[in-house]
Protein backbone atom coordinates (compact mmCIF):
# COMPACT_ATOMS: atom_id res chain seq x y z
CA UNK A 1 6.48 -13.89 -8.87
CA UNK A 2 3.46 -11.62 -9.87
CA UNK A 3 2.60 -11.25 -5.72
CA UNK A 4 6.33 -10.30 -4.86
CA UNK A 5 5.58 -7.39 -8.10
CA UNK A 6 2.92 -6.47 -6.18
CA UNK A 7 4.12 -6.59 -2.72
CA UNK A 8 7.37 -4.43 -4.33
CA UNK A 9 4.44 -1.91 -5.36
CA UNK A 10 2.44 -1.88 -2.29
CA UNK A 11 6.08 -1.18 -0.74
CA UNK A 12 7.41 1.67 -2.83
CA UNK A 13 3.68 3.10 -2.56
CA UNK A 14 4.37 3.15 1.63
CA UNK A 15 8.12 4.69 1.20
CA UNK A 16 6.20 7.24 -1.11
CA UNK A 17 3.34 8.23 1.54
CA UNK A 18 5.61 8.19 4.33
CA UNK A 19 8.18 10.84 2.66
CA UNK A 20 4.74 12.74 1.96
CA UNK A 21 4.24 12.94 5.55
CA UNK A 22 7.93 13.50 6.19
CA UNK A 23 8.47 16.67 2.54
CA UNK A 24 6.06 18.48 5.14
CA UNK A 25 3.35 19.85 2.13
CA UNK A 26 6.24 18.98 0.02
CA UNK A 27 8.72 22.05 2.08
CA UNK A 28 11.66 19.55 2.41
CA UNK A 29 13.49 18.35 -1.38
CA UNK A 30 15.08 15.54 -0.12
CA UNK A 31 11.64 13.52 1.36
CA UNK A 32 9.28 15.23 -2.01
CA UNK A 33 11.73 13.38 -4.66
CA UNK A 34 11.51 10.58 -2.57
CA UNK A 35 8.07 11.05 -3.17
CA UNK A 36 7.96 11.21 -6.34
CA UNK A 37 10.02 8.28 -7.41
CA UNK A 38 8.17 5.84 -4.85
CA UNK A 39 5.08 6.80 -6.71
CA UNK A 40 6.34 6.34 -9.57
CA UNK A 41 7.99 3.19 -9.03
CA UNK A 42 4.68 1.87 -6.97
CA UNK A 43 2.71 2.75 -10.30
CA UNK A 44 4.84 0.80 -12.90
CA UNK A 45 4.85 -2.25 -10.17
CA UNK A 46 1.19 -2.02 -10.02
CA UNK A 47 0.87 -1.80 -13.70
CA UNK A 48 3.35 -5.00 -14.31
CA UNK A 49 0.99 -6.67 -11.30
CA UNK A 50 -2.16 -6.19 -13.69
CA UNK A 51 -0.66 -8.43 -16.07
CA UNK A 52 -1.60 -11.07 -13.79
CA UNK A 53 -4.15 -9.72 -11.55
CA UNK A 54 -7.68 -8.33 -12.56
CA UNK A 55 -7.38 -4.41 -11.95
CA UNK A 56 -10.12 -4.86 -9.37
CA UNK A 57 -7.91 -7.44 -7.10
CA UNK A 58 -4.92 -5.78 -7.73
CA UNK A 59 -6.19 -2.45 -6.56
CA UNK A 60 -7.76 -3.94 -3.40
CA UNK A 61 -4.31 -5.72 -2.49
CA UNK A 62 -2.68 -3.24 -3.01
CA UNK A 63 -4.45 -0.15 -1.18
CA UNK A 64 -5.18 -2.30 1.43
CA UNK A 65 -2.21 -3.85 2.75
CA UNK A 66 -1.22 0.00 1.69
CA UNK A 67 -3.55 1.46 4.66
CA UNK A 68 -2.74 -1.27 7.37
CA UNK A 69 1.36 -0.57 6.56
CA UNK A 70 1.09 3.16 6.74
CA UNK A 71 -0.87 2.83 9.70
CA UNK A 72 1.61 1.18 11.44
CA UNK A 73 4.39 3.19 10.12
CA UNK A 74 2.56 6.28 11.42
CA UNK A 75 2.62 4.62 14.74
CA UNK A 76 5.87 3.88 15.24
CA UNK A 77 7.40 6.25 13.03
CA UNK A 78 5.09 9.54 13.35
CA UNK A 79 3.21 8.55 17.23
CA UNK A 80 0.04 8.40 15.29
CA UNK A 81 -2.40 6.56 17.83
CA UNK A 82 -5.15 4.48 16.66
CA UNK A 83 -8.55 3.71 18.60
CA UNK A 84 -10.23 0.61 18.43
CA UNK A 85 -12.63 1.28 15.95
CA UNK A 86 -9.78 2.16 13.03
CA UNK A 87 -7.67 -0.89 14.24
CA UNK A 88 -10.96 -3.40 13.97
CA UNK A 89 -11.70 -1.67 10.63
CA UNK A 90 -7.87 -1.83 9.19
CA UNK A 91 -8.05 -5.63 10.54
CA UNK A 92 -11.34 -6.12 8.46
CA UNK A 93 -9.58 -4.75 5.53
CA UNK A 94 -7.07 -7.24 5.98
CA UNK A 95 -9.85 -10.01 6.72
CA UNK A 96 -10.96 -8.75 3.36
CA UNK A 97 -7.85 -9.41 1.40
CA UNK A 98 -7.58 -13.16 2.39
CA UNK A 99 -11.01 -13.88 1.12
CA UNK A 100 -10.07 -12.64 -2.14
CA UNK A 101 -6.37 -14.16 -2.20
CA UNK A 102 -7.67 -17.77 -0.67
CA UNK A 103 -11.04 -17.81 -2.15
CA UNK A 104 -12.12 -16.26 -4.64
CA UNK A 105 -11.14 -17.61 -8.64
CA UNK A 106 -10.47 -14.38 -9.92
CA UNK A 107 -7.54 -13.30 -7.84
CA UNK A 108 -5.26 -14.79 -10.91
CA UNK A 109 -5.63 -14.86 -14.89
């Protein structure tokens, strides 16, 4: 349960940056409340999460598997193209997030 809480926050926090792309420097009302309650739902998930994750673990799930989504929602949603070196990177990010989740004793109270 506490890693579907904080998949549900790493998920409201990619609805909310996408409408941030999509308000246009927050122009359109329909994509900046969008905005605004993805954020805010993304920040109570993330603060239910920490009941059960070290902030430090939390954080790095979640703002990483936060870049790699957005990335590929700005590529299929936006035609935002990627070179190699930002797709190694994001993968190294994701590389990241598996040690911690399969390795290391902290990623749970």
């Amino acid at each position: 349960m506490p890693y579907l809480i904080l998949f549900l926050a790493v998920l409201a926090e990619t609805i909310g940056t996408t409408a941030l792309q999509a308000s246009q420097q927050f122009t359109r009302l329909v994509p900046s409340v969008i905005v605004f309650a993805a954020y805010s739902a993304a920040f109570v998930l993330l603060g239910i999460a920490l009941k059960y994750f070290p902030v430090g673990v939390a954080y790095a799930i979640w703002s990483g598997l936060g870049i790699v989504l957005i990335a590929v929602i700005g590529y299929l949603v936006f035609d935002q193209r990627l070179d190699l070196p930002a797709v190694l990177g994001m993968a190294m990010i994701l590389g990241g997030i598996l040690v911690v989740h399969l390795f290391s004793a902290t990623a749970t109270h």
